[in-house]
Protein backbone atom coordinates (compact mmCIF):
# COMPACT_ATOMS: atom_id res chain seq x y z
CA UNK A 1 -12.52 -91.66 -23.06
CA UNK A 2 -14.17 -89.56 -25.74
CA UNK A 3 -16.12 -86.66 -24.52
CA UNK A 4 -17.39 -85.37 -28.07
CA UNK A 5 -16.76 -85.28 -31.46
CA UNK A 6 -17.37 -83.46 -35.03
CA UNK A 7 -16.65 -83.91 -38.12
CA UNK A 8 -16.24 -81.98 -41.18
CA UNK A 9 -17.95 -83.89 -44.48
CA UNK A 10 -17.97 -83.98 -47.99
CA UNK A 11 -21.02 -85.47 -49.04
CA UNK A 12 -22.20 -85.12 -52.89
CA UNK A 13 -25.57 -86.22 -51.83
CA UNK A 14 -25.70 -83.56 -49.12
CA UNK A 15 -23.72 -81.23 -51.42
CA UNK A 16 -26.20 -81.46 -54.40
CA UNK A 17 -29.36 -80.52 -52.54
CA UNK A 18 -30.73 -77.36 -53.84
CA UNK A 19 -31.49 -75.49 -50.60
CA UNK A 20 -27.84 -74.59 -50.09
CA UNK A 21 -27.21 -70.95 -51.07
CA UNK A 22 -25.05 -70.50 -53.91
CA UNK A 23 -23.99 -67.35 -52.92
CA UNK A 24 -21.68 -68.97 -49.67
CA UNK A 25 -19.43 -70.83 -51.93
CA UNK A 26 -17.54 -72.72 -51.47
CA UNK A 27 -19.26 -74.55 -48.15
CA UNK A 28 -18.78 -76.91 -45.46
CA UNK A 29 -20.95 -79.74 -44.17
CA UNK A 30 -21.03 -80.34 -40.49
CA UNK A 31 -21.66 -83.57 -39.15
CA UNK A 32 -22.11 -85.94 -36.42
CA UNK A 33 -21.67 -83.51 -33.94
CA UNK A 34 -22.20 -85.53 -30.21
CA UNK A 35 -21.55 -84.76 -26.48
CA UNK A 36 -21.55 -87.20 -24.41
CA UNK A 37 -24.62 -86.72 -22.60
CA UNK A 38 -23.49 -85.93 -19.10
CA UNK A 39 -21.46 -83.26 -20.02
CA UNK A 40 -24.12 -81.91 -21.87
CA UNK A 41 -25.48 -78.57 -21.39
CA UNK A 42 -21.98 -76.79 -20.75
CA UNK A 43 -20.91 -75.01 -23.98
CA UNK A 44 -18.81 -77.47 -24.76
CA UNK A 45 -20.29 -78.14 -28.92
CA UNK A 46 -20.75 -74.36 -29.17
CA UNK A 47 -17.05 -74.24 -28.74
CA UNK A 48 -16.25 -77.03 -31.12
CA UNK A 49 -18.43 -75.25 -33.26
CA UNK A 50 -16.91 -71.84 -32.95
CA UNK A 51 -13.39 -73.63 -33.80
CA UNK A 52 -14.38 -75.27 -36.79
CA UNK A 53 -15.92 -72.32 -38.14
CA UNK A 54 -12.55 -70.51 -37.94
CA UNK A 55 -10.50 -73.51 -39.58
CA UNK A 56 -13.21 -73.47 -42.27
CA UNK A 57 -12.52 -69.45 -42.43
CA UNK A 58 -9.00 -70.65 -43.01
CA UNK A 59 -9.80 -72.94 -45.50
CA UNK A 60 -11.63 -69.51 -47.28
CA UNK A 61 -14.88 -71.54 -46.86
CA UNK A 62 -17.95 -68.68 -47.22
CA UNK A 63 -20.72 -71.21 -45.46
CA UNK A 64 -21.17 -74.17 -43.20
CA UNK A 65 -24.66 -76.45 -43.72
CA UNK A 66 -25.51 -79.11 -41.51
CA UNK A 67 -28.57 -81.95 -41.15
CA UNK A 68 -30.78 -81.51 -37.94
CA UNK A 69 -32.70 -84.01 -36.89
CA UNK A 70 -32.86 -83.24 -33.26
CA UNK A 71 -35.56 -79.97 -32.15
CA UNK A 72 -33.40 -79.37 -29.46
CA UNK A 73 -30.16 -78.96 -31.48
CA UNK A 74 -32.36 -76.72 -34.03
CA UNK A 75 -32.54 -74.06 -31.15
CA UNK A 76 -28.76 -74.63 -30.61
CA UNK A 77 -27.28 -74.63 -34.48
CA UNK A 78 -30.28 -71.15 -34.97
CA UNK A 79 -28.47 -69.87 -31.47
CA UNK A 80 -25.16 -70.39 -33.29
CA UNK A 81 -26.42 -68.19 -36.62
CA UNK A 82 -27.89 -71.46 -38.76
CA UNK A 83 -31.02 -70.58 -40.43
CA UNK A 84 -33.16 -73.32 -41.61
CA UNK A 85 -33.25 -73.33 -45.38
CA UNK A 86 -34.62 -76.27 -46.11
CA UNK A 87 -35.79 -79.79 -45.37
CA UNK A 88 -34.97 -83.31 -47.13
CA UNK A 89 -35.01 -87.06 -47.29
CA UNK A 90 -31.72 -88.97 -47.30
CA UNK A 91 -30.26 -91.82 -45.59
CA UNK A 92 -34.06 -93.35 -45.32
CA UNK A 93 -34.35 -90.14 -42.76
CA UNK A 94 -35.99 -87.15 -42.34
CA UNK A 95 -33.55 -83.93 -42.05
CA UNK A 96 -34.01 -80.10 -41.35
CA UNK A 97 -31.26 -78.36 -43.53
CA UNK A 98 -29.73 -75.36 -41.93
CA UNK A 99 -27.38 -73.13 -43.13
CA UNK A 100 -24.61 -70.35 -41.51
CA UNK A 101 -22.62 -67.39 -43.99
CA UNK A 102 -19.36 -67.34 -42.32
């Protein structure tokens, strides 16, 4: 049974938006980041998080970006060293765009 899941994206559309620093290149996107939701609350996505910022340090990645959508993950991903840098429209949605210098 799967108890969470991440996944590191390349996404031109997400790539291309202009909030993205251009100093922290090259970059990461984050995505689809889940818990399942009795287990949530335990640390368990900071510490996916914390590993896939080291195998993007190993990948000599200078950045990680990610789409929020949720306020309560916004207080999570800015707990984690994401600042919000911008917001957009894609996938007929409406995203926070937040950004961490690794």
């Amino acid at each position: 049974e799967i108890i969470s899941a991440i996944s590191i994206d390349h996404d031109e559309e997400v790539d291309k938006l202009d909030c993205w620093s251009k100093d922290f290149q090259p970059s990461a996107e984050v995505a689809r980041v889940c818990v399942r939701k009795d287990l949530q609350g335990q640390g368990i996505a900071k510490m996916m998080m914390e590993h896939v910022f080291g195998v993007l340090r190993e990948q000599n990645k200078k950045s990680v970006h990610i789409l929020v959508r949720d306020k309560v993950a916004l207080k999570c991903y800015s707990d984690l060293g994401f600042v919000l840098v911008g917001e957009c429209e894609l996938f007929e949605k409406h995203f926070v765009c937040m950004e961490k210098k690794l």
